[in-house]
N, C-alpha and C. Protein backbone atom coordinates (compact mmCIF):
# COMPACT_ATOMS: atom_id res chain seq x y z
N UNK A 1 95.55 35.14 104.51
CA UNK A 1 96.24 36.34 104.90
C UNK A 1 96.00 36.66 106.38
N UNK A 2 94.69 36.14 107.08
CA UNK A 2 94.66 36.61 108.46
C UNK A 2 95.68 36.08 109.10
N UNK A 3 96.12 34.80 109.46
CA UNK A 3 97.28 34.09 109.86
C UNK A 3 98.56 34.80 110.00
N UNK A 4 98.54 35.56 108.94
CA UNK A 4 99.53 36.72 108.42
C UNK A 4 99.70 38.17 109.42
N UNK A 5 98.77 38.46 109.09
CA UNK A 5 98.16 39.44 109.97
C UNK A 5 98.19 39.39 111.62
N UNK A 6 97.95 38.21 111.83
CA UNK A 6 97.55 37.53 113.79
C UNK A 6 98.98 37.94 114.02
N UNK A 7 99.92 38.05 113.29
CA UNK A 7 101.41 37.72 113.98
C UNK A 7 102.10 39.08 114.62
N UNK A 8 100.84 39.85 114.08
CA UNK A 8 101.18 41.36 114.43
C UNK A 8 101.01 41.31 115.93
N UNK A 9 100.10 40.04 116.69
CA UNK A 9 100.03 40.51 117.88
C UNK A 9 101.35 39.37 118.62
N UNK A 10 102.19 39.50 118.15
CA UNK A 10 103.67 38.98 118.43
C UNK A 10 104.70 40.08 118.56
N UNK A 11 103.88 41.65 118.94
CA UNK A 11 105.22 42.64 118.73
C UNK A 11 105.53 42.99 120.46
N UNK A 12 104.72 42.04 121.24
CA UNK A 12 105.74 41.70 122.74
C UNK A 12 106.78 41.34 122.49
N UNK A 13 107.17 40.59 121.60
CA UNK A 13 108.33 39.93 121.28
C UNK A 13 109.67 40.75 121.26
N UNK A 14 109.19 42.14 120.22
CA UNK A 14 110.34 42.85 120.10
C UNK A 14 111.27 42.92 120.72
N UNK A 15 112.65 42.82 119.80
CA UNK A 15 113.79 42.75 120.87
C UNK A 15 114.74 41.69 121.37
N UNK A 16 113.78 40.43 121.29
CA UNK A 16 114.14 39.29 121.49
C UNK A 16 115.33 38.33 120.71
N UNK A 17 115.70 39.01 119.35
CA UNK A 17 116.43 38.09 118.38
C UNK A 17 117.49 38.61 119.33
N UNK A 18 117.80 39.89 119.60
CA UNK A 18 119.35 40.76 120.19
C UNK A 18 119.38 39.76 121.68
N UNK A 19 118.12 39.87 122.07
CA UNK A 19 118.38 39.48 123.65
C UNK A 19 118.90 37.79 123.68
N UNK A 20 118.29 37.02 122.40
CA UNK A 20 118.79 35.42 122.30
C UNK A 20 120.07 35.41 122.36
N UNK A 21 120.87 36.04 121.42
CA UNK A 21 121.73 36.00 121.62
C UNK A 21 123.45 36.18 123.00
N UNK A 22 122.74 37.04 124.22
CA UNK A 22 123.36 37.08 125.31
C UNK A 22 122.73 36.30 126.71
N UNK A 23 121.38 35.15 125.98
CA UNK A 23 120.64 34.66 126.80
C UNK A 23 121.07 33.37 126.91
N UNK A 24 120.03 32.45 128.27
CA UNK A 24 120.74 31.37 128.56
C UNK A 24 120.31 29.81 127.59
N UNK A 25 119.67 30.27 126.07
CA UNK A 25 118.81 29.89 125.21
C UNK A 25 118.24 29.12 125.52
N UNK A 26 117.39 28.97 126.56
CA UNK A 26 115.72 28.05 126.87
C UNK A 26 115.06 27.95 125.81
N UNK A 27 113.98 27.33 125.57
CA UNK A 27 113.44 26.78 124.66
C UNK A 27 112.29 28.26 124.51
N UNK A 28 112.20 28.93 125.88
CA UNK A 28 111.41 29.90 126.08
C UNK A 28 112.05 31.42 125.29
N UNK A 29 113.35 31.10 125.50
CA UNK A 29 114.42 32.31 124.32
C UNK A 29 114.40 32.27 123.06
N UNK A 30 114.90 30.90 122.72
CA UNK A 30 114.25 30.67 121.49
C UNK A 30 112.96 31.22 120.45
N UNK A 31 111.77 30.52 121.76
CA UNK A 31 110.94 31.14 120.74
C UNK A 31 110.56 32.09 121.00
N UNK A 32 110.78 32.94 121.85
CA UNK A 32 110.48 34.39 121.50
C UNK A 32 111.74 35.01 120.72
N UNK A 33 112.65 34.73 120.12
CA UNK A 33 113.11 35.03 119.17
C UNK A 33 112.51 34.89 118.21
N UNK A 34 111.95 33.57 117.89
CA UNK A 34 111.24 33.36 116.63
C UNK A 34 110.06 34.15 116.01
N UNK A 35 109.18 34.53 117.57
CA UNK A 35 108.43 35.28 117.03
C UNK A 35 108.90 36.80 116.89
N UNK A 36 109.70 36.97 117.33
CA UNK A 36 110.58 38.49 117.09
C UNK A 36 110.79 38.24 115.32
N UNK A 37 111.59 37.50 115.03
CA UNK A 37 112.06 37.41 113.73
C UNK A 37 110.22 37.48 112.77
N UNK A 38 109.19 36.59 113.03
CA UNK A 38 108.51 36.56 112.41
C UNK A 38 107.74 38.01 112.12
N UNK A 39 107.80 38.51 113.49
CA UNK A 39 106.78 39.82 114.28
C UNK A 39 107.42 40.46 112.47
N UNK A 40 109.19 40.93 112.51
CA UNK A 40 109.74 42.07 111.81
C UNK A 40 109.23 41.83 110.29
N UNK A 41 109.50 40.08 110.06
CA UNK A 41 109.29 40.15 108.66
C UNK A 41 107.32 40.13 108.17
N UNK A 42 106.55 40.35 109.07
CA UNK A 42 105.31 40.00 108.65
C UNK A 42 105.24 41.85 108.48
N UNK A 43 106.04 42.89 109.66
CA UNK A 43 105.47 44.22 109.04
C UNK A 43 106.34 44.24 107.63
N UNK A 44 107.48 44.13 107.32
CA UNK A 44 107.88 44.62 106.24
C UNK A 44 106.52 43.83 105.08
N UNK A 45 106.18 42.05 105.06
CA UNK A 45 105.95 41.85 104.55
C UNK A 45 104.24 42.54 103.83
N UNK A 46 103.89 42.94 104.71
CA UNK A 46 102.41 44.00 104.48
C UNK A 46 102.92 44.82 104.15
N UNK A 47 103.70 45.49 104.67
CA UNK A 47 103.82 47.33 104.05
C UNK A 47 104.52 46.62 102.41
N UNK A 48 105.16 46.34 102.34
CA UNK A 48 105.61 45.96 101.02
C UNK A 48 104.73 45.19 99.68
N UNK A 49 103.72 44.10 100.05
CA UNK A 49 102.75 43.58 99.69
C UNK A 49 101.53 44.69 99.44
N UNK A 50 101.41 45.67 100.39
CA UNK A 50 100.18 46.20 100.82
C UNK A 50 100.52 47.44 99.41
N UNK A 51 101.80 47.82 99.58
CA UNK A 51 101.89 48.79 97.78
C UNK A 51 101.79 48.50 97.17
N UNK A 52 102.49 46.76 96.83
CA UNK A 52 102.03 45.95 95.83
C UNK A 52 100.81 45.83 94.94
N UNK A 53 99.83 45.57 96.07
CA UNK A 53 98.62 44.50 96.11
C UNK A 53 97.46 45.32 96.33
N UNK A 54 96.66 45.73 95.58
CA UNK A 54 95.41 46.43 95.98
C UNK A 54 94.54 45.69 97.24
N UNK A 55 94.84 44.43 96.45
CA UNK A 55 93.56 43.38 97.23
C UNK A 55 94.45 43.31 98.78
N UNK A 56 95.59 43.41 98.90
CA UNK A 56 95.82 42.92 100.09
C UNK A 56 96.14 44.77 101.10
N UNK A 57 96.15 45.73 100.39
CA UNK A 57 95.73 46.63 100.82
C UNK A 57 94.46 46.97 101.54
N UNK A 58 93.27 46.35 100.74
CA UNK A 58 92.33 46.70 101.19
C UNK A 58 91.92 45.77 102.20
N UNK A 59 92.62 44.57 102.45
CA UNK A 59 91.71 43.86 103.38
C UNK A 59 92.73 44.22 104.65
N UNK A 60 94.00 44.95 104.42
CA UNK A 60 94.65 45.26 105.73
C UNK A 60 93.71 46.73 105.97
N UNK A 61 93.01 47.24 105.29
CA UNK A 61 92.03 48.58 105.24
C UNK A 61 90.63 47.59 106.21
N UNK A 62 90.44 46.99 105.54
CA UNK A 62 89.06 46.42 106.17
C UNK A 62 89.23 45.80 107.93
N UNK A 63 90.63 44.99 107.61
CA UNK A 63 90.67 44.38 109.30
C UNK A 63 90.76 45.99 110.43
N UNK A 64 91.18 46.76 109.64
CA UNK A 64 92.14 47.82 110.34
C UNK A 64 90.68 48.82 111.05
N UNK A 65 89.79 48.85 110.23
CA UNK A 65 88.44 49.09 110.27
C UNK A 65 87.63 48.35 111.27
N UNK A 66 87.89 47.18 111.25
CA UNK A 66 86.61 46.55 112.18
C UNK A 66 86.85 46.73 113.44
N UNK A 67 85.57 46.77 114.04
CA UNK A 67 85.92 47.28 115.55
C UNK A 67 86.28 46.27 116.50
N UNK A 68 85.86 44.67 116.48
CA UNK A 68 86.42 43.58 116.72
C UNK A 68 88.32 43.40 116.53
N UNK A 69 88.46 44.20 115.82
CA UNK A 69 90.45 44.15 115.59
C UNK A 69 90.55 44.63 116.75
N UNK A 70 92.16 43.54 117.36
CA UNK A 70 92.67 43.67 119.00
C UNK A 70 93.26 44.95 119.02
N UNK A 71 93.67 45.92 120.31
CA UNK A 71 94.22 46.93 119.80
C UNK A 71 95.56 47.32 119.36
N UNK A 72 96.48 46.15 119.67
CA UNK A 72 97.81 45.79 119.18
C UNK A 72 97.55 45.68 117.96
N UNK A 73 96.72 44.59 117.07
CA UNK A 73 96.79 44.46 115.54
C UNK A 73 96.28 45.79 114.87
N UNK A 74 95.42 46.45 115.50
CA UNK A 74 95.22 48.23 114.87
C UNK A 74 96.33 48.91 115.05
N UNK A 75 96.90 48.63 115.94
CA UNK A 75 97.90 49.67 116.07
C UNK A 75 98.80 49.47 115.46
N UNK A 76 99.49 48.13 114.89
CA UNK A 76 100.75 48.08 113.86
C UNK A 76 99.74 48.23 112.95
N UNK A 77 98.58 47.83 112.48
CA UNK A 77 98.36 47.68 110.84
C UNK A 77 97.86 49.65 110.78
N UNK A 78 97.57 50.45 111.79
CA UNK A 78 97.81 51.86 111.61
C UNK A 78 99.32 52.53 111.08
N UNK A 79 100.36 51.64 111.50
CA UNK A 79 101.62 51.75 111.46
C UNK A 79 102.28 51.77 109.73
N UNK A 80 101.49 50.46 109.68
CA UNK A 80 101.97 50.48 107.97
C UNK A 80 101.12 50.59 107.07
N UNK A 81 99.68 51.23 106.79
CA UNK A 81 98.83 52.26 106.59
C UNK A 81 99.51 53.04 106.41
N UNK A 82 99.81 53.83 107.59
CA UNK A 82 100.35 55.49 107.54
C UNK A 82 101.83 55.48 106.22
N UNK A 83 102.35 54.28 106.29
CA UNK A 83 103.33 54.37 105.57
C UNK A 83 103.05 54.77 104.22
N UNK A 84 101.87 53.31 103.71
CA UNK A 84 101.34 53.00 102.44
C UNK A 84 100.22 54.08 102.11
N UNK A 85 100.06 54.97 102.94
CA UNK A 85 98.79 55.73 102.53
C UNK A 85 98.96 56.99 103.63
N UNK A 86 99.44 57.56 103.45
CA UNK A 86 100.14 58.75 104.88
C UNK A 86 98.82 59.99 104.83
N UNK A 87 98.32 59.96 103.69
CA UNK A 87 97.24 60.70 103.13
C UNK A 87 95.84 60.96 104.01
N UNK A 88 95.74 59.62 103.85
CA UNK A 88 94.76 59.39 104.50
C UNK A 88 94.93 58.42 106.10
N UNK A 89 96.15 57.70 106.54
CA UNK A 89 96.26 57.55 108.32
C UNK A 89 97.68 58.00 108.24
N UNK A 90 97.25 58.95 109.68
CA UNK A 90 98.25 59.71 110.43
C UNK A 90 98.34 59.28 111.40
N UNK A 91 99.50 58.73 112.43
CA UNK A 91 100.16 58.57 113.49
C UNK A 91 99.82 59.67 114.52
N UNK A 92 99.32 59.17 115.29
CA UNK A 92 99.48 60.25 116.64
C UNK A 92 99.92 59.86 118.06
N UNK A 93 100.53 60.29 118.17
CA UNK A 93 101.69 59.77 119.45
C UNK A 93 100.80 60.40 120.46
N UNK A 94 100.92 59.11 121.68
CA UNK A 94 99.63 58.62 122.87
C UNK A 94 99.95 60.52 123.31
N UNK A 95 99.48 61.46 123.95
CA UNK A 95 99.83 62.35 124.59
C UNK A 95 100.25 63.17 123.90
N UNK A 96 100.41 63.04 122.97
CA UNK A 96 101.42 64.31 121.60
C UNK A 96 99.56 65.36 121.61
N UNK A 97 100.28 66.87 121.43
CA UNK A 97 99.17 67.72 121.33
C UNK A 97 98.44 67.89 120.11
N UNK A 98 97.00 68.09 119.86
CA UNK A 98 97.14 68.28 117.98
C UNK A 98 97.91 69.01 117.17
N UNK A 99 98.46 68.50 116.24
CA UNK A 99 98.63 68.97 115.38
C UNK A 99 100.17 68.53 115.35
N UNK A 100 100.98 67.54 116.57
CA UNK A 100 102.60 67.49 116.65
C UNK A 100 102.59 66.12 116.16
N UNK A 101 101.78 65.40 115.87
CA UNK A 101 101.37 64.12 115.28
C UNK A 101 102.71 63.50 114.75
C-alpha cells in the first residue's frame, strides 16, 4: 500500500491530462499526464478503499501521523481523512482565521 500512497507526492502533476492534450506531446507531456491520471485515481482510490477498509484506514491514519511523512503526502492524505472521518480531521485553509476552516 505505501507504493500507493508515494503517488500522492505526484499532485505537481495536476492538470496535466487537460494540458496533454493542447501540448506538443514530448515524452515529458506524456508522462506528466500519466502521473496526473495516476495522482486522481490513487485519491479517489484511498478515500474510497479507506471507507471500505478499516485496515487500510488505519494505516492511511498511521502514515498521516508520522512525523517523517513528506508534507505533500500529509497534506492530501489530511484531504481524504477529512472526507472519511470529518469528525475527527478538519481542513484549515493556509491563512483562513479560526474557526472559517
Amino acid at each position: 500500500m505505501d507504493p500507493i500512497i508515494a503517488t500522492l507526492d505526484w499532485s505537481q502533476y495536476a492538470g496535466a491530462v487537460d494540458k496533454y492534450k493542447t501540448s506538443k506531446k514530448t515524452a515529458q507531456d506524456r508522462d506528466a499526464a500519466l502521473k496526473d491520471a495516476a495522482f486522481g485515481t490513487v485519491l479517489w482510490s484511498l478515500g474510497s478503499n479507506g471507507k471500505d477498509d478499516a485496515g487500510v484506514l488505519a494505516h492511511m491514519e498511521e502514515i498521516f501521523s508520522d512525523p517523517a511523512t513528506s508534507k505533500t503526502r500529509k497534506m492530501w492524505l489530511g484531504v481524504i481523512l477529512s472526507k472519511i472521518k470529518p469528525e475527527k480531521y478538519k481542513l484549515e485553509r493556509s491563512g483562513a482565521k479560526p474557526g472559517t476552516s
